[in-house]
PDB file of N, CA and C in Angstrom:
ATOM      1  N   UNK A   1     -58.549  73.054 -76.314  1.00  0.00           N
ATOM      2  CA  UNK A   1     -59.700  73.469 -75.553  1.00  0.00           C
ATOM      3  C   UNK A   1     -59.760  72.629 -74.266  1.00  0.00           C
ATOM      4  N   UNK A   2     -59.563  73.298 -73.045  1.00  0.00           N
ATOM      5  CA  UNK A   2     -59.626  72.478 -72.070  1.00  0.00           C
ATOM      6  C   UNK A   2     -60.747  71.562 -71.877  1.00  0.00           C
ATOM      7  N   UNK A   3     -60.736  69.975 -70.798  1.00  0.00           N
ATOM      8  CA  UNK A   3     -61.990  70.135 -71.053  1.00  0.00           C
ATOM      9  C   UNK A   3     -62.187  68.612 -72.397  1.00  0.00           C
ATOM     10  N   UNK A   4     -61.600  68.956 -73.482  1.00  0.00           N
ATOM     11  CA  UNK A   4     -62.267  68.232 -74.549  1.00  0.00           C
ATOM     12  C   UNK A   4     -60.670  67.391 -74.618  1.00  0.00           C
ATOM     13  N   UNK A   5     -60.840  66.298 -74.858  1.00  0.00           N
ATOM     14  CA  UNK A   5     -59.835  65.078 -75.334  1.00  0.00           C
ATOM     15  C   UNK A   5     -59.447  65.179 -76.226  1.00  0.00           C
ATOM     16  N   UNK A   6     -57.933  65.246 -76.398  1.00  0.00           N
ATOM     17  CA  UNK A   6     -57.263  65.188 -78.092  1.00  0.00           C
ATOM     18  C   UNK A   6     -57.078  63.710 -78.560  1.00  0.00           C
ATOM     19  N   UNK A   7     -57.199  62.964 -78.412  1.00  0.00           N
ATOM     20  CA  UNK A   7     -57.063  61.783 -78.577  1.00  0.00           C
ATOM     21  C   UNK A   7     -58.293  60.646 -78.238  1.00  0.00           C
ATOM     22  N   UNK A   8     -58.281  60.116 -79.620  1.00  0.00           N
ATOM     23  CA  UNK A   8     -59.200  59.223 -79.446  1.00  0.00           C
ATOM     24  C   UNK A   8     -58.462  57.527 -80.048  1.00  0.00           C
ATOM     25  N   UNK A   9     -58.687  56.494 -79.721  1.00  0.00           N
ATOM     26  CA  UNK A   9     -57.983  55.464 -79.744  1.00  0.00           C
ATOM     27  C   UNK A   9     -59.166  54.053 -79.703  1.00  0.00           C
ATOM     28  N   UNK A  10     -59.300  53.399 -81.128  1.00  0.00           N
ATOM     29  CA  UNK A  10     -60.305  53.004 -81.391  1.00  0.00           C
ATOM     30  C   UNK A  10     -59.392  51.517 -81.311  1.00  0.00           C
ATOM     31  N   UNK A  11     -60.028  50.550 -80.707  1.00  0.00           N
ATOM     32  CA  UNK A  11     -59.562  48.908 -80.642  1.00  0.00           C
ATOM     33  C   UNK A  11     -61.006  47.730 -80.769  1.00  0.00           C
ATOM     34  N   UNK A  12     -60.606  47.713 -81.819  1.00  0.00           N
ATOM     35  CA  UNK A  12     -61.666  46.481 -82.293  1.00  0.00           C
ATOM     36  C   UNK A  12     -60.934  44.431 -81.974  1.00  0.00           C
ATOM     37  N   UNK A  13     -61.240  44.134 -81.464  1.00  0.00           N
ATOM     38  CA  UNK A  13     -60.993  42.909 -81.198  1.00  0.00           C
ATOM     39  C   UNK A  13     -61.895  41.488 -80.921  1.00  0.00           C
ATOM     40  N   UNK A  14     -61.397  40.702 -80.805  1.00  0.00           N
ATOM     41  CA  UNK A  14     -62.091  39.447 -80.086  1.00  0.00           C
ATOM     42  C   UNK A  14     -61.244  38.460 -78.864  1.00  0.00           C
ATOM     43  N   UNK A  15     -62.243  38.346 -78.039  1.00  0.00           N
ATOM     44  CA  UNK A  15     -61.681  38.036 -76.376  1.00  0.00           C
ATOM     45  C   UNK A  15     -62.024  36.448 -76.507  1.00  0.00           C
ATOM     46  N   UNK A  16     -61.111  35.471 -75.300  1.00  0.00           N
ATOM     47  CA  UNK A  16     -61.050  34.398 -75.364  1.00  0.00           C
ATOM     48  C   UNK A  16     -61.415  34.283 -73.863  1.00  0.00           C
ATOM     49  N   UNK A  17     -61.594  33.247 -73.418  1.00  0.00           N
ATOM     50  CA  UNK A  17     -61.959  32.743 -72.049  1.00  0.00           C
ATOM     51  C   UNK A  17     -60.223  32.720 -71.169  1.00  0.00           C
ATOM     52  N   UNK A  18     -58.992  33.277 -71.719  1.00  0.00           N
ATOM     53  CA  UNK A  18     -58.020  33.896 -71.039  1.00  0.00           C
ATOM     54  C   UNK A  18     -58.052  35.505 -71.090  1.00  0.00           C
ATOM     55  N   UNK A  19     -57.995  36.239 -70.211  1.00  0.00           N
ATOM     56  CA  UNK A  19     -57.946  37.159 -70.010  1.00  0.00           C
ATOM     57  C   UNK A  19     -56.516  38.085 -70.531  1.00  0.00           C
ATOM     58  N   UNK A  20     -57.223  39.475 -71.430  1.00  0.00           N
ATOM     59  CA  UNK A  20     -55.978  39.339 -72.076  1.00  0.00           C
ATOM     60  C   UNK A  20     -56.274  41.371 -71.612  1.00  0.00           C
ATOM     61  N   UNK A  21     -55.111  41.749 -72.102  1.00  0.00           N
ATOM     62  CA  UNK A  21     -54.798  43.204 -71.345  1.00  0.00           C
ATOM     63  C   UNK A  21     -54.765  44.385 -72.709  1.00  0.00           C
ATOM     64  N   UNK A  22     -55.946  45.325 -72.507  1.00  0.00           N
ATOM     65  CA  UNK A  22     -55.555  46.084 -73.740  1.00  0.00           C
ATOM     66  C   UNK A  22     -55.060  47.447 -73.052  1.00  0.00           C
ATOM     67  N   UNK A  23     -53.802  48.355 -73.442  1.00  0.00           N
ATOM     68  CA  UNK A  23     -53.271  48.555 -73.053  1.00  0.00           C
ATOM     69  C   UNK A  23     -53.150  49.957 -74.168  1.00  0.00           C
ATOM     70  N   UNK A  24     -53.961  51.403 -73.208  1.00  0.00           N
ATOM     71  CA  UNK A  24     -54.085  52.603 -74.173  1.00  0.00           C
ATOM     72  C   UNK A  24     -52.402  53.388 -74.524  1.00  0.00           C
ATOM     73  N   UNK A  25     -53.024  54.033 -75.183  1.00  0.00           N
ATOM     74  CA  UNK A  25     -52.097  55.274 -75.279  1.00  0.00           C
ATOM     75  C   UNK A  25     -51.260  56.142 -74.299  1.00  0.00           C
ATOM     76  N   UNK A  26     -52.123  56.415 -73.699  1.00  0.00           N
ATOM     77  CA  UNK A  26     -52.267  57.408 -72.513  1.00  0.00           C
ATOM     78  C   UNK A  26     -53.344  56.831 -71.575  1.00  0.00           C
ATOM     79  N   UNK A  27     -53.420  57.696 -70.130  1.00  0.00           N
ATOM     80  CA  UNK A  27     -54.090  57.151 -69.393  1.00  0.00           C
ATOM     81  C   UNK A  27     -55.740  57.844 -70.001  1.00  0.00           C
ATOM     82  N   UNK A  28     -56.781  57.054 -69.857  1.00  0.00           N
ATOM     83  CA  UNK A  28     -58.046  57.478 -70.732  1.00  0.00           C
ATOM     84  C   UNK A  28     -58.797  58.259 -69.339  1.00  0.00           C
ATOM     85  N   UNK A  29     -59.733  59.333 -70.331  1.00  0.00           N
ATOM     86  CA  UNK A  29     -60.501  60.105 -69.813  1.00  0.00           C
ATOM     87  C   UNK A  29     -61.732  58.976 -69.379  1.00  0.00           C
ATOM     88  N   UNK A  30     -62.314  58.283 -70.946  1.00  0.00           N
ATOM     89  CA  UNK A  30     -63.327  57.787 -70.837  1.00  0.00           C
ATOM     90  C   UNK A  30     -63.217  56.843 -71.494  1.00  0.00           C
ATOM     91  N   UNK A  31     -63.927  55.293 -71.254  1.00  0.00           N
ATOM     92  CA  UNK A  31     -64.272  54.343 -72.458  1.00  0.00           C
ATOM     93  C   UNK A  31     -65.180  53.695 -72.057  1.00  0.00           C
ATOM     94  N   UNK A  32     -65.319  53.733 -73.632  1.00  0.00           N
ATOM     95  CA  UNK A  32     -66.500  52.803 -74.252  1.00  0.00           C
ATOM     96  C   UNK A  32     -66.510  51.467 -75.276  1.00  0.00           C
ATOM     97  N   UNK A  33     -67.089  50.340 -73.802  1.00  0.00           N
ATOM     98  CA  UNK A  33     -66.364  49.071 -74.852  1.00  0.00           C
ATOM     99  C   UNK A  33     -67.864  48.238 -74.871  1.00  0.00           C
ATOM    100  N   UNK A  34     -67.764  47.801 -76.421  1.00  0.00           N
ATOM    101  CA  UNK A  34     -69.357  47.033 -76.572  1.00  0.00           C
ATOM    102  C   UNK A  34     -69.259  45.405 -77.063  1.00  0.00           C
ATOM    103  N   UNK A  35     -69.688  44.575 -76.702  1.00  0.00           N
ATOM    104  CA  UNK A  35     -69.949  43.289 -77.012  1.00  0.00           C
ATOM    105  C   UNK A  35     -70.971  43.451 -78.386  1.00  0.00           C
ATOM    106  N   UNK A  36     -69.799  42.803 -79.227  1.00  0.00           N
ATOM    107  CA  UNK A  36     -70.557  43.235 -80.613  1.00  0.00           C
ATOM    108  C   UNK A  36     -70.835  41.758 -80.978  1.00  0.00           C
ATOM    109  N   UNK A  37     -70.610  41.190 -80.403  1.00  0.00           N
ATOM    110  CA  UNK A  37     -71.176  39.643 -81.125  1.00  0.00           C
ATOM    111  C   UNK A  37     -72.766  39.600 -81.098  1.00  0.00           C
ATOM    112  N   UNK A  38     -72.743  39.150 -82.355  1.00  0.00           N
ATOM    113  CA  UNK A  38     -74.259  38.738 -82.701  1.00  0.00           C
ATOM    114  C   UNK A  38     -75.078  37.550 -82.086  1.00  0.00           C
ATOM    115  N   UNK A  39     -74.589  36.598 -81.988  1.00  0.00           N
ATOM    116  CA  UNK A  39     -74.457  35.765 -81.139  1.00  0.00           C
ATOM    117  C   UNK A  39     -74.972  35.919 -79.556  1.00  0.00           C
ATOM    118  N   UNK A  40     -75.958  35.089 -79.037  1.00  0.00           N
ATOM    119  CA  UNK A  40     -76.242  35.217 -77.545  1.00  0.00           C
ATOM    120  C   UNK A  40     -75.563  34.526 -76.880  1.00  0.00           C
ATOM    121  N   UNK A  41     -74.633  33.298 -77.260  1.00  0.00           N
ATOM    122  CA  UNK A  41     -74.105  33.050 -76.529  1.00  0.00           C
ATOM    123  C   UNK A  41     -72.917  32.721 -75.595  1.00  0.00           C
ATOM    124  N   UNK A  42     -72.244  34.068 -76.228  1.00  0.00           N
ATOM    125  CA  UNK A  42     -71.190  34.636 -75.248  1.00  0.00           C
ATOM    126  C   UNK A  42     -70.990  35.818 -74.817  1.00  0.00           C
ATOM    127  N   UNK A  43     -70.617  35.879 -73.415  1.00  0.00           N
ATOM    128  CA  UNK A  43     -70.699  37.234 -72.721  1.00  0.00           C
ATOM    129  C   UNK A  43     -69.121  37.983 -73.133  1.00  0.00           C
ATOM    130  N   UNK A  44     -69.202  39.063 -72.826  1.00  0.00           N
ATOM    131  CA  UNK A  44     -67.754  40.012 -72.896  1.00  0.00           C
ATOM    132  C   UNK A  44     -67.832  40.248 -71.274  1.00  0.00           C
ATOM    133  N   UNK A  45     -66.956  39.623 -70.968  1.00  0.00           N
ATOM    134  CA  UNK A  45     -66.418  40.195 -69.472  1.00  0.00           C
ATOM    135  C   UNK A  45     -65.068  41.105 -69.774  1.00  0.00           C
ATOM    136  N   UNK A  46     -65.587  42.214 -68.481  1.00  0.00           N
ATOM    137  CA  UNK A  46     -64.737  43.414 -68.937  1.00  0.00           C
ATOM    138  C   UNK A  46     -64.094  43.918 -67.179  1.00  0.00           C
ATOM    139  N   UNK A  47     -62.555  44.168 -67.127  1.00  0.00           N
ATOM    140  CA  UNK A  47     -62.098  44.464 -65.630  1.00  0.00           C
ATOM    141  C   UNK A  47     -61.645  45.658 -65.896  1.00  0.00           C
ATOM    142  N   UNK A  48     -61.866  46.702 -64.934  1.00  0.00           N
ATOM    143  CA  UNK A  48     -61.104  47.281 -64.646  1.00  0.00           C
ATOM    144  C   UNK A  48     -60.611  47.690 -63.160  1.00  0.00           C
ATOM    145  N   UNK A  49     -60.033  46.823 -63.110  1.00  0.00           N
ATOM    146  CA  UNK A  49     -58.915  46.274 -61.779  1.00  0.00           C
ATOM    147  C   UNK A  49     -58.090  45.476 -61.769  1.00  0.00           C
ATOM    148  N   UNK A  50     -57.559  45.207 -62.957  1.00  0.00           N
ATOM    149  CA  UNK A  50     -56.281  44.259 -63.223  1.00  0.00           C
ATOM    150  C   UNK A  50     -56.914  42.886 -62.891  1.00  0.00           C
ATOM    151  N   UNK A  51     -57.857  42.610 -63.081  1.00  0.00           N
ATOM    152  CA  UNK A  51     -58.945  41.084 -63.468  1.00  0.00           C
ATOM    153  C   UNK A  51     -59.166  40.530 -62.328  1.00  0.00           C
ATOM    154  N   UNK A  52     -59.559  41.590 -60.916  1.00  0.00           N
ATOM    155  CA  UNK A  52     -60.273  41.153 -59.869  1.00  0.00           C
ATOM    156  C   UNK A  52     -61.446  40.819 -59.946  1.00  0.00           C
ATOM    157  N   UNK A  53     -62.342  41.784 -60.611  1.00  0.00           N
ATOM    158  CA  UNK A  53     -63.582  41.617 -60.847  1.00  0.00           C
ATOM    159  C   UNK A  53     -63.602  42.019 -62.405  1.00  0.00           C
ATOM    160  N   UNK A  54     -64.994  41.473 -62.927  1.00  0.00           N
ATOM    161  CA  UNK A  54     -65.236  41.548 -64.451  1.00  0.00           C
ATOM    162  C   UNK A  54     -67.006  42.239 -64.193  1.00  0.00           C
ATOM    163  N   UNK A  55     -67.140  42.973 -65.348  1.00  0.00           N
ATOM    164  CA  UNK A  55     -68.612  43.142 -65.677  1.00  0.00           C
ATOM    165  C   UNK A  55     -68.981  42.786 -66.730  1.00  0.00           C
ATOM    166  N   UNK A  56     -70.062  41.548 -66.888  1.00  0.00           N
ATOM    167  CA  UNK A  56     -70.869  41.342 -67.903  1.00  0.00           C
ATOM    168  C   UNK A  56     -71.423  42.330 -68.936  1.00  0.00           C
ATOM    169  N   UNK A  57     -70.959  41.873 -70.002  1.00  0.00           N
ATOM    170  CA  UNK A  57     -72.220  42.755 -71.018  1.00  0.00           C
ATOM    171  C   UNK A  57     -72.712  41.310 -72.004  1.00  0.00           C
ATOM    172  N   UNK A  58     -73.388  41.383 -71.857  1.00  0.00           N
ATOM    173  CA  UNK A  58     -74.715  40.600 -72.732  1.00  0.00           C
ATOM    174  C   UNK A  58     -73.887  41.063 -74.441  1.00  0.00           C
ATOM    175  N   UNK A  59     -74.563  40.294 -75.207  1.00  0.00           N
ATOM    176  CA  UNK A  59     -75.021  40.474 -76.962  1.00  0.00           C
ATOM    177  C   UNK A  59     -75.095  41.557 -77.275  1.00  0.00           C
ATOM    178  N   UNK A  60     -74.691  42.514 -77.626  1.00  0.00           N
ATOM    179  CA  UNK A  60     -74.738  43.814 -78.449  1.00  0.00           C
ATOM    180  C   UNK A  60     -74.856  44.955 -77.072  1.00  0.00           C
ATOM    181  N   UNK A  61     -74.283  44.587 -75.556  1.00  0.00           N
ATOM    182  CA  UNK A  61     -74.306  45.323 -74.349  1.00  0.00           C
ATOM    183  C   UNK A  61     -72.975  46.849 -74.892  1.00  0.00           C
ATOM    184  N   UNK A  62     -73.555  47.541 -74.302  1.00  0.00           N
ATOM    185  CA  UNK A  62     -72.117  48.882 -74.566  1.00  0.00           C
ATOM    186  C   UNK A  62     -72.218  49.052 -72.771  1.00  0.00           C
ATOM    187  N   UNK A  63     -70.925  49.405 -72.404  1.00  0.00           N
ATOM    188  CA  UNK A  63     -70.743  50.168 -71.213  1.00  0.00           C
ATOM    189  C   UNK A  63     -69.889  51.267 -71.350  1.00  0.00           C
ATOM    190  N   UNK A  64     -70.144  52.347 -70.633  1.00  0.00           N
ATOM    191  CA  UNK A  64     -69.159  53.661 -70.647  1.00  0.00           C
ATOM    192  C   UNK A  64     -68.821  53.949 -69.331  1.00  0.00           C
ATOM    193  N   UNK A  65     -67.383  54.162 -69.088  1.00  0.00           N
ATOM    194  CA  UNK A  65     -66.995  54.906 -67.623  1.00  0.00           C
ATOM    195  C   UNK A  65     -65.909  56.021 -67.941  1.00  0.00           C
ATOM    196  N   UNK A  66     -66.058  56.647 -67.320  1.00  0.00           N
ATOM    197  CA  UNK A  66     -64.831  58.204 -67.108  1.00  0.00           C
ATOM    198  C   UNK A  66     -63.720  57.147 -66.017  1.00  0.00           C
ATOM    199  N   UNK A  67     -62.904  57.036 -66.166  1.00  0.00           N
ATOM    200  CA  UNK A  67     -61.633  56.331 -65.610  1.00  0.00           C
ATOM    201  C   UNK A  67     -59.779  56.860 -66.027  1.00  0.00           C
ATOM    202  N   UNK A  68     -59.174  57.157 -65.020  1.00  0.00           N
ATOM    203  CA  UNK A  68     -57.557  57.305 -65.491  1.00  0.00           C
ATOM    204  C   UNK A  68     -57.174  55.932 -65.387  1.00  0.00           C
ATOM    205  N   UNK A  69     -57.407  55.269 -66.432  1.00  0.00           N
ATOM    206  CA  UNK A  69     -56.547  54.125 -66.658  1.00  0.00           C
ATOM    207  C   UNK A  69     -55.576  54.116 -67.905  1.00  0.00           C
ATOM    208  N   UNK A  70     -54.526  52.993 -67.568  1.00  0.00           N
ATOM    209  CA  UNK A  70     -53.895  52.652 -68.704  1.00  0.00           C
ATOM    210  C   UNK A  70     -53.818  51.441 -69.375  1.00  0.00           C
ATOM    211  N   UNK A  71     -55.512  50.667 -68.945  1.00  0.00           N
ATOM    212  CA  UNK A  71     -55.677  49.052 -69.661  1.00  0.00           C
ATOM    213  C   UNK A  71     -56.542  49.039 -68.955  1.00  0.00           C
ATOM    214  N   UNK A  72     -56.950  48.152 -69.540  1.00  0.00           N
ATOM    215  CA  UNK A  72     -58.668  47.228 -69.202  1.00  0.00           C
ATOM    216  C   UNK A  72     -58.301  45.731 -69.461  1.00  0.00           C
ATOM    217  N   UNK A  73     -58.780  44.607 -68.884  1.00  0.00           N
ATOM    218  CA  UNK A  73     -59.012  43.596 -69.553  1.00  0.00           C
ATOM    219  C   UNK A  73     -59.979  43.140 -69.719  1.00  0.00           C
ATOM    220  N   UNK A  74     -59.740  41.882 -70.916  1.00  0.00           N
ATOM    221  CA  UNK A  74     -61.406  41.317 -71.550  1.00  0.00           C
ATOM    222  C   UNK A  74     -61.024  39.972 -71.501  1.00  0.00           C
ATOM    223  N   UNK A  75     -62.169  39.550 -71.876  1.00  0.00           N
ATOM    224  CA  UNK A  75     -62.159  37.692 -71.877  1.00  0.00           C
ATOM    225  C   UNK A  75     -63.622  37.845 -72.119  1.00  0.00           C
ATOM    226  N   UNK A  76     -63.970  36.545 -72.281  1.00  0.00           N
ATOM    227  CA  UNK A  76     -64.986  35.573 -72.528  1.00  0.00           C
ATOM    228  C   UNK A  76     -65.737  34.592 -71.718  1.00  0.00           C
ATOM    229  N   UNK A  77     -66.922  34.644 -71.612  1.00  0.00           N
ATOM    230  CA  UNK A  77     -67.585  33.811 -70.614  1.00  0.00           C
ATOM    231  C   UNK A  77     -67.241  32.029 -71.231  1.00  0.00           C
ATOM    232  N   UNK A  78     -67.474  32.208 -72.477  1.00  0.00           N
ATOM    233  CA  UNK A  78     -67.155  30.765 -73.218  1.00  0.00           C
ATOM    234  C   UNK A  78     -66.530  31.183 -74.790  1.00  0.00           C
ATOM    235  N   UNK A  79     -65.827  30.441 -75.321  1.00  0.00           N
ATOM    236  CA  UNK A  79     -65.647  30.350 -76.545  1.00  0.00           C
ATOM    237  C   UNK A  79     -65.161  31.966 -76.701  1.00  0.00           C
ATOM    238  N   UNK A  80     -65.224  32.446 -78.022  1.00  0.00           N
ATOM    239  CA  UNK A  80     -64.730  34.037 -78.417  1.00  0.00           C
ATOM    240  C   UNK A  80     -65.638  34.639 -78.667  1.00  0.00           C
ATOM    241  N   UNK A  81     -65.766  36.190 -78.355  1.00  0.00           N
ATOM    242  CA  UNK A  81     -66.635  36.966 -78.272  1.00  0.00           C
ATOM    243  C   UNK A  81     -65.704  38.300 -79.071  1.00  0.00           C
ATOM    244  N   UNK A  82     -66.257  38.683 -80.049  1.00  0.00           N
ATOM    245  CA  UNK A  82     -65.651  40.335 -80.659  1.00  0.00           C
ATOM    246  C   UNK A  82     -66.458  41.498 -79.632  1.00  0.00           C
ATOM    247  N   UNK A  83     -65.302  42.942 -79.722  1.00  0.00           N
ATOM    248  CA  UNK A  83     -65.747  43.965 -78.624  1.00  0.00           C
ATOM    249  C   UNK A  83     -65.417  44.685 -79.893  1.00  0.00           C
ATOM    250  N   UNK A  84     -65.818  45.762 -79.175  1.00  0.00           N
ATOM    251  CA  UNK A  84     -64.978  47.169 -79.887  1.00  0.00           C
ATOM    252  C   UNK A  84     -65.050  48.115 -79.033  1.00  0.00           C
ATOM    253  N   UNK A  85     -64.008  48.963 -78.808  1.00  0.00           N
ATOM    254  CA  UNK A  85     -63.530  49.899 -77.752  1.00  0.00           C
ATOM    255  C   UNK A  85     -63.094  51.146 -77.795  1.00  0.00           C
ATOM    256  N   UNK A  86     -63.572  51.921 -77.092  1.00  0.00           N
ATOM    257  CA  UNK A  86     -63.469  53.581 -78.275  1.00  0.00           C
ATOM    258  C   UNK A  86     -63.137  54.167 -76.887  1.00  0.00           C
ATOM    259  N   UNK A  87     -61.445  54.530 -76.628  1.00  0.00           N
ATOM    260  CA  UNK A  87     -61.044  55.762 -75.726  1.00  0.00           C
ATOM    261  C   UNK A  87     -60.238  56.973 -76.377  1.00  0.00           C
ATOM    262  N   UNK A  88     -60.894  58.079 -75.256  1.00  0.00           N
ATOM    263  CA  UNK A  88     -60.188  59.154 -75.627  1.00  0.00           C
ATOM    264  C   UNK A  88     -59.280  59.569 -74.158  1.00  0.00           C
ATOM    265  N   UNK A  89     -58.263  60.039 -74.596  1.00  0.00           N
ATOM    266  CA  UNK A  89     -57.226  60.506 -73.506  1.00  0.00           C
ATOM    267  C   UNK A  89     -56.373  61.611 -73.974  1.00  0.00           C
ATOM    268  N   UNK A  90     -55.756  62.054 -73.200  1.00  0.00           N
ATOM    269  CA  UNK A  90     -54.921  63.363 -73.506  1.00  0.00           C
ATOM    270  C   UNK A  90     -53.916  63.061 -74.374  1.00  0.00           C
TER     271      UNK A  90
END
């Protein structure tokens, strides 16, 4: 069905204060990556620009973008922070 994503590609992890590269399937329609730590006090910094710039998400933050990429990176404001990351792509 045009239109709708055959592929979905689920990555659960935890990020360190080095910046590390997760690296899809295919290039993604859309993702959605959430700072699942319970914990307030570490951020999930998230690039998508090969780690020019990062966007904060706070404690239990989700962000979603429509993007043709083929990686994102993550890291940590301090110490380790768990994400979880849900793309779909062709």
């Amino acid at each position: 069905m045009p239109g709708i994503s055959r592929n979905v590609q689920h990555l659960n992890g935890s990020a360190n204060t080095t910046a590390s590269t997760l690296t899809f399937a295919g290039p993604a329609r859309s993702i959605l990556i959430q700072n699942t730590e319970q914990s307030a006090a570490n951020d999930l910094l998230v690039s998508f620009d090969g780690g020019v710039n990062f966007k904060t998400l706070k404690r239990l933050a989700a962000f979603e973008i429509e993007a043709r990429l083929l990686a994102i990176q993550v890291k940590s404001s301090a110490g380790s922070v768990a994400y979880e990351a849900v793309v779909t792509h062709d």
